[in-house]
Protein backbone atom coordinates (compact mmCIF):
# COMPACT_ATOMS: atom_id res chain seq x y z
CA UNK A 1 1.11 21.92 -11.41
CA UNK A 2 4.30 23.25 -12.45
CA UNK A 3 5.49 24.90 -16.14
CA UNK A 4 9.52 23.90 -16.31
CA UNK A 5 10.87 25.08 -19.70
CA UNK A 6 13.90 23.22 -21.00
CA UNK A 7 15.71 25.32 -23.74
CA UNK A 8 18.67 23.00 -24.88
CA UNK A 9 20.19 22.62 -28.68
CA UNK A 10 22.04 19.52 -28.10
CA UNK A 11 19.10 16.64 -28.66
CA UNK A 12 20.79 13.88 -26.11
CA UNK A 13 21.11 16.52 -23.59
CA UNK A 14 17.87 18.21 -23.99
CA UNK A 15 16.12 14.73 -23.63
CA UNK A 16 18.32 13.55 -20.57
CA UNK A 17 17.34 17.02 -18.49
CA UNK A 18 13.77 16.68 -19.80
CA UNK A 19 13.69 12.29 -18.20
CA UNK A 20 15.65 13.57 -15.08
CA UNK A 21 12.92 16.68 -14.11
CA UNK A 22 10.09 14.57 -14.85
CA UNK A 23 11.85 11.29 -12.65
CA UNK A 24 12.01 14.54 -9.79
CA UNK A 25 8.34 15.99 -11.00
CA UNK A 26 6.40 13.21 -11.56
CA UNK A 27 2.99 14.37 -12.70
CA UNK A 28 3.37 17.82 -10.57
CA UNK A 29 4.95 19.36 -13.75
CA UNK A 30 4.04 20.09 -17.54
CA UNK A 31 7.63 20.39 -19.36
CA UNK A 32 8.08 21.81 -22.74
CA UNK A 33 11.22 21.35 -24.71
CA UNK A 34 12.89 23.82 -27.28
CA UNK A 35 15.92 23.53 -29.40
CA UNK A 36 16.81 27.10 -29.17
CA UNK A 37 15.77 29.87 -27.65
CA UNK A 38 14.23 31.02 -31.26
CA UNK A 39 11.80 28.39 -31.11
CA UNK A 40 10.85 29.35 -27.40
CA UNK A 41 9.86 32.82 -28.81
CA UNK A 42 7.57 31.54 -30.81
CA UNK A 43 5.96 28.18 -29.62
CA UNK A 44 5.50 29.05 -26.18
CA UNK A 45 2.95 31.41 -26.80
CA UNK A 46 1.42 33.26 -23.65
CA UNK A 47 2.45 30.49 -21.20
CA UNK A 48 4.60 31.64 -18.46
CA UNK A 49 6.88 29.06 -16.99
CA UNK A 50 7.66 28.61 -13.78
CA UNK A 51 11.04 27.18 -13.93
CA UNK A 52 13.50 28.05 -16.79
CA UNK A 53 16.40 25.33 -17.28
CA UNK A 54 18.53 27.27 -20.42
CA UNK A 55 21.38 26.30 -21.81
CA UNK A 56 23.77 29.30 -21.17
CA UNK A 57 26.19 28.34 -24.55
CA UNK A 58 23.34 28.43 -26.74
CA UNK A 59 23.88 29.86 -30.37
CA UNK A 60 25.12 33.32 -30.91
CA UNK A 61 24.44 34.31 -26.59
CA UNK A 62 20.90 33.41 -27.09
CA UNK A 63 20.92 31.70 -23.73
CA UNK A 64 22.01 35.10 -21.98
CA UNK A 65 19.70 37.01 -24.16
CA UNK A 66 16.81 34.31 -23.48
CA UNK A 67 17.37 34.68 -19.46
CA UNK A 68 17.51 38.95 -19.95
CA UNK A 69 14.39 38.20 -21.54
CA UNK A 70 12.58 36.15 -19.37
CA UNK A 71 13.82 38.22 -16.51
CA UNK A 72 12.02 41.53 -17.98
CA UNK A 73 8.74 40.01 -19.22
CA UNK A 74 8.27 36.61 -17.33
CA UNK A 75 10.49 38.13 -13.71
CA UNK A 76 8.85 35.48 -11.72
CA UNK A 77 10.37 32.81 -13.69
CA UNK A 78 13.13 30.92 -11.39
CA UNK A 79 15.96 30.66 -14.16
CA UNK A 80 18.51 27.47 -13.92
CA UNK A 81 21.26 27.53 -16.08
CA UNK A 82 22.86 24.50 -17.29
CA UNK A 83 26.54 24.52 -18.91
CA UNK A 84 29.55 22.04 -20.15
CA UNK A 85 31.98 24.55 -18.47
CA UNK A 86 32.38 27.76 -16.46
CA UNK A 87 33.05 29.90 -19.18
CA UNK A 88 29.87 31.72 -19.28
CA UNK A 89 29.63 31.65 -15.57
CA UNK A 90 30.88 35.65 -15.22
CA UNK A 91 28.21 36.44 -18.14
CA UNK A 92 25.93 34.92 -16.68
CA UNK A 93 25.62 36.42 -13.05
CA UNK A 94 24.82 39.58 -15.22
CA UNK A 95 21.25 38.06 -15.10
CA UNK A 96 19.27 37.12 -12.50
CA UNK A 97 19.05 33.43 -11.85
CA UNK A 98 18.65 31.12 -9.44
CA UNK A 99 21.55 28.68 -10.09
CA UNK A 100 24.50 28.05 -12.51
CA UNK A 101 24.68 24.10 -13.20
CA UNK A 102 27.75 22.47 -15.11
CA UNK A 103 26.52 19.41 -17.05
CA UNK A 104 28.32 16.82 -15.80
CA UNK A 105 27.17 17.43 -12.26
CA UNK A 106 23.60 17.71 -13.08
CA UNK A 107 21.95 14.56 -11.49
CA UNK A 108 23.76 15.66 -8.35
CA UNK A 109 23.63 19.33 -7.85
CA UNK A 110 20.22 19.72 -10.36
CA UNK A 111 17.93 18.36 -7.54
CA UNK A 112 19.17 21.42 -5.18
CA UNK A 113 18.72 23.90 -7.58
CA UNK A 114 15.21 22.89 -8.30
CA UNK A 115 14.85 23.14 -4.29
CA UNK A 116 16.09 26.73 -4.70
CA UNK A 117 14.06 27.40 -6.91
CA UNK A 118 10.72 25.86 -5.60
CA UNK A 119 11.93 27.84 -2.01
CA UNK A 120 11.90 31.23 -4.40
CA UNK A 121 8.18 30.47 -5.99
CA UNK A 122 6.39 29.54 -2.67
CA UNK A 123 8.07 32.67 -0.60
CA UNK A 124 6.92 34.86 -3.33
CA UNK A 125 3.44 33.09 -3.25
CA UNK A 126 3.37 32.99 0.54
CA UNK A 127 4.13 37.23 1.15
CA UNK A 128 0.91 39.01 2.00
CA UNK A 129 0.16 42.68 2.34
CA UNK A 130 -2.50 43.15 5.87
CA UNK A 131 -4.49 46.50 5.17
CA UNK A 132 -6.34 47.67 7.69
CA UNK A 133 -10.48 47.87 7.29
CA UNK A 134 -13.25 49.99 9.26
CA UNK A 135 -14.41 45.47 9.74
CA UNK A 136 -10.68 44.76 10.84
CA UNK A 137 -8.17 43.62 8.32
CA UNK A 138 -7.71 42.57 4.68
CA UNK A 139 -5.14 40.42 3.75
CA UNK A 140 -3.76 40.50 -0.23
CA UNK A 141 -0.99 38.65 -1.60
CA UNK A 142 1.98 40.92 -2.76
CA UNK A 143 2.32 39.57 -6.26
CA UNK A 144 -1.00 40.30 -6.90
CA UNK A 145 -0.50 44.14 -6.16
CA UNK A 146 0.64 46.33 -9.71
CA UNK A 147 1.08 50.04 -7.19
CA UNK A 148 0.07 51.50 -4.50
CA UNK A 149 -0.99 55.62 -4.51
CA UNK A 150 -1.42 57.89 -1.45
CA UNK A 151 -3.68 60.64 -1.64
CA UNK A 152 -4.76 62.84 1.46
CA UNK A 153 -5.22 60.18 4.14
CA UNK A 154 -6.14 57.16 2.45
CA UNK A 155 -3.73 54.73 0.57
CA UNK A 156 -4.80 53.18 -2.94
CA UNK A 157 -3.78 49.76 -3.00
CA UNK A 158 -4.30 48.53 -7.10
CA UNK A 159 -4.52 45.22 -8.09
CA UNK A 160 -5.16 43.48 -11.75
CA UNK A 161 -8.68 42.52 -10.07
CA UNK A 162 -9.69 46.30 -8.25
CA UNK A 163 -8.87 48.68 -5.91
CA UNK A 164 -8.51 48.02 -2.13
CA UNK A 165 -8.33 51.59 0.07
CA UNK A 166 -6.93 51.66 3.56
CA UNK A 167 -5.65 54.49 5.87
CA UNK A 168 -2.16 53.24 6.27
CA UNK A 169 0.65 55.84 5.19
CA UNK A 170 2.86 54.20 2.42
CA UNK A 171 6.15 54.11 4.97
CA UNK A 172 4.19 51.88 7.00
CA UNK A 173 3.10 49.60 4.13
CA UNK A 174 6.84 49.37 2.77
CA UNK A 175 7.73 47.42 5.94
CA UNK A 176 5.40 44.55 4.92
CA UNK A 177 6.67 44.99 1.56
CA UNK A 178 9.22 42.58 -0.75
CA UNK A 179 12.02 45.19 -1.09
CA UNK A 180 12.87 43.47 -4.12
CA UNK A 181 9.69 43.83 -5.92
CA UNK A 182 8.52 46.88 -4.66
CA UNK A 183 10.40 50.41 -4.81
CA UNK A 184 9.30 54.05 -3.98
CA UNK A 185 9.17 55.97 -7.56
CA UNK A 186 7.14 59.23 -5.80
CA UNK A 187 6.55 60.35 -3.05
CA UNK A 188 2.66 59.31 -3.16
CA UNK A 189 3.46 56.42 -5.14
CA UNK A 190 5.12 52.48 -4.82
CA UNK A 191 4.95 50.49 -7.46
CA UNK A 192 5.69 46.61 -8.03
CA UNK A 193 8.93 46.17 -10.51
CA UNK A 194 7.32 42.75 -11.74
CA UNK A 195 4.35 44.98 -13.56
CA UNK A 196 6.38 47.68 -15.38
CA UNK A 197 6.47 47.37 -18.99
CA UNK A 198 7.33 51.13 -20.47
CA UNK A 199 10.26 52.02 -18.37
CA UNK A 200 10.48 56.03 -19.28
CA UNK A 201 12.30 58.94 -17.56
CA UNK A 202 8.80 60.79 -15.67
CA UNK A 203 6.78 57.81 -15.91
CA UNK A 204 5.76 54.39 -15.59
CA UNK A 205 3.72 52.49 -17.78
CA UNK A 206 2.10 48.95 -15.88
CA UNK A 207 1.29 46.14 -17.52
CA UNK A 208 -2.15 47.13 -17.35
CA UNK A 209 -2.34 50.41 -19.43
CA UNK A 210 -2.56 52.63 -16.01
CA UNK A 211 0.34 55.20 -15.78
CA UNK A 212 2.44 55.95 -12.77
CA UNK A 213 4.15 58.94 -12.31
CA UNK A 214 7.78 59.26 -11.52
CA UNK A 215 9.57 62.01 -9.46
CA UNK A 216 13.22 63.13 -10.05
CA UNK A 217 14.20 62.74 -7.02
CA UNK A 218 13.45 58.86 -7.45
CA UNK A 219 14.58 58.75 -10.72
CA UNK A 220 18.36 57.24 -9.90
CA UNK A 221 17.65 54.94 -7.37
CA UNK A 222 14.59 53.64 -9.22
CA UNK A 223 16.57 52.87 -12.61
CA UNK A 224 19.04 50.95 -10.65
CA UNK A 225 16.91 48.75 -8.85
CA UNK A 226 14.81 48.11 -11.58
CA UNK A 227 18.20 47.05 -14.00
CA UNK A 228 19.05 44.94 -10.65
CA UNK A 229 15.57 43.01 -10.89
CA UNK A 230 15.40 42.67 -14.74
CA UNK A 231 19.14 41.56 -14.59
CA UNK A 232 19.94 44.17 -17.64
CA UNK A 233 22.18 47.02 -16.86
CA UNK A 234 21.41 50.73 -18.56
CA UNK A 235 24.98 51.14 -19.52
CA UNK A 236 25.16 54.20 -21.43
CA UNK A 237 21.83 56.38 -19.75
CA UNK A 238 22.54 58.64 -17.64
CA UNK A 239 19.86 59.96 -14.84
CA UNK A 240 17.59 61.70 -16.78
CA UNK A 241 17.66 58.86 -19.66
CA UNK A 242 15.40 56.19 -18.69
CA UNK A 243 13.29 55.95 -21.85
């Protein structure tokens, strides 16, 4: 069962998206409705939706602001953005979404986007990590893994639900790996950008409490692909500012 959010101020229009996912959904989708992003903040509580349709000319750039946030805290959610016009269109790709939808085209060219964005959720559902076990092999999906921590000859492989340990070297695990969710930050460590919630310049803090160190020689090349999967830029930090 899928969560879609639609985040629309404009009643008619908020209505009409809401009627033309659920026509597409059927009963394979809760939708919840909000007349600004405001009201998002606060009624939606700790669900996590899915899909994201936003209105990109919302109020005051809430729209943008509401996508920069979902991409940080929620970075699995598949963000659509729906607009009267292209003139948010350059803002927008400043955030990481999945597809940019003018209004007026949206019972032709929404259908596709929720394709896109269905393709998105089930390839990061379907990516597994194979670890290697004294029994033969243990297979783990990838967005369940927060880091993973070499130490001597074993590798540390940490999930939300335990610990896995296998002998294969970290270089050899990266292959498997989603290069867009997962990014060396040490030379013993990889973590998974999804997790990160304390972003500082010698460490990382994961969404669990557990801290993971960060090496300068990381440092750049870390902030940047972790502004690149958040879809916020650090404008004005320079590489030893990442706090």
């Amino acid at each position: 069962m899928r969560l879609i959010a639609v985040i629309e101020d404009e009643k008619h229009q908020r209505l009409r998206t809401e009627r033309f996912v659920r026509e597409l959904y059927g009963e394979k989708a809760v939708i919840r409705t909000y007349a600004s992003a405001e009201e998002f903040y606060v009624r939606s509580g700790r669900e996590q939706p899915e899909i994201a349709l936003i209105d990109v000319g919302l109020p005051g750039d809430s729209g943008l602001l509401l996508a920069q946030y979902l991409n940080r805290d929620m970075p699995g959610c598949q963000i659509i953005f729906l607009s009267g016009h292209l003139d948010y269109a350059v803002e927008a790709y400043r955030t990481r979404h999945i597809w940019y939808v003018t209004k007026d085209r949206m019972t032709s060219v929404l259908p596709e986007a929720l394709h896109a964005a269905e393709k998105e959720l089930k390839r990061i559902d379907s990516c597994t990590l194979v670890l290697q076990q004294k029994d033969g092999v243990r297979v783990l999906r990838q967005a369940d893994v927060l880091y993973l921590e070499r130490s001597r000859r074993t590798t540390s492989v940490v999930t939300a639900g335990g610990t896995v340990l296998c002998p294969q070297p970290l270089d050899e695990l990266m292959d498997q790996l989603d290069h867009e969710r997962f990014v060396r930050c040490h030379n013993s460590f990889v973590v998974n950008l999804q997790y990160i919630r304390h972003f500082q310049r010698t460490k990382l803090e994961m969404e669990t409490g557990a801290c993971v160190p960060v090496s300068r020689s990381f440092q750049v090349q870390l902030r940047s692909r972790f502004a690149d999967f958040i879809g916020v830029r650090f404008l004005n930090a320079g590489p030893g500012d990442l706090s």
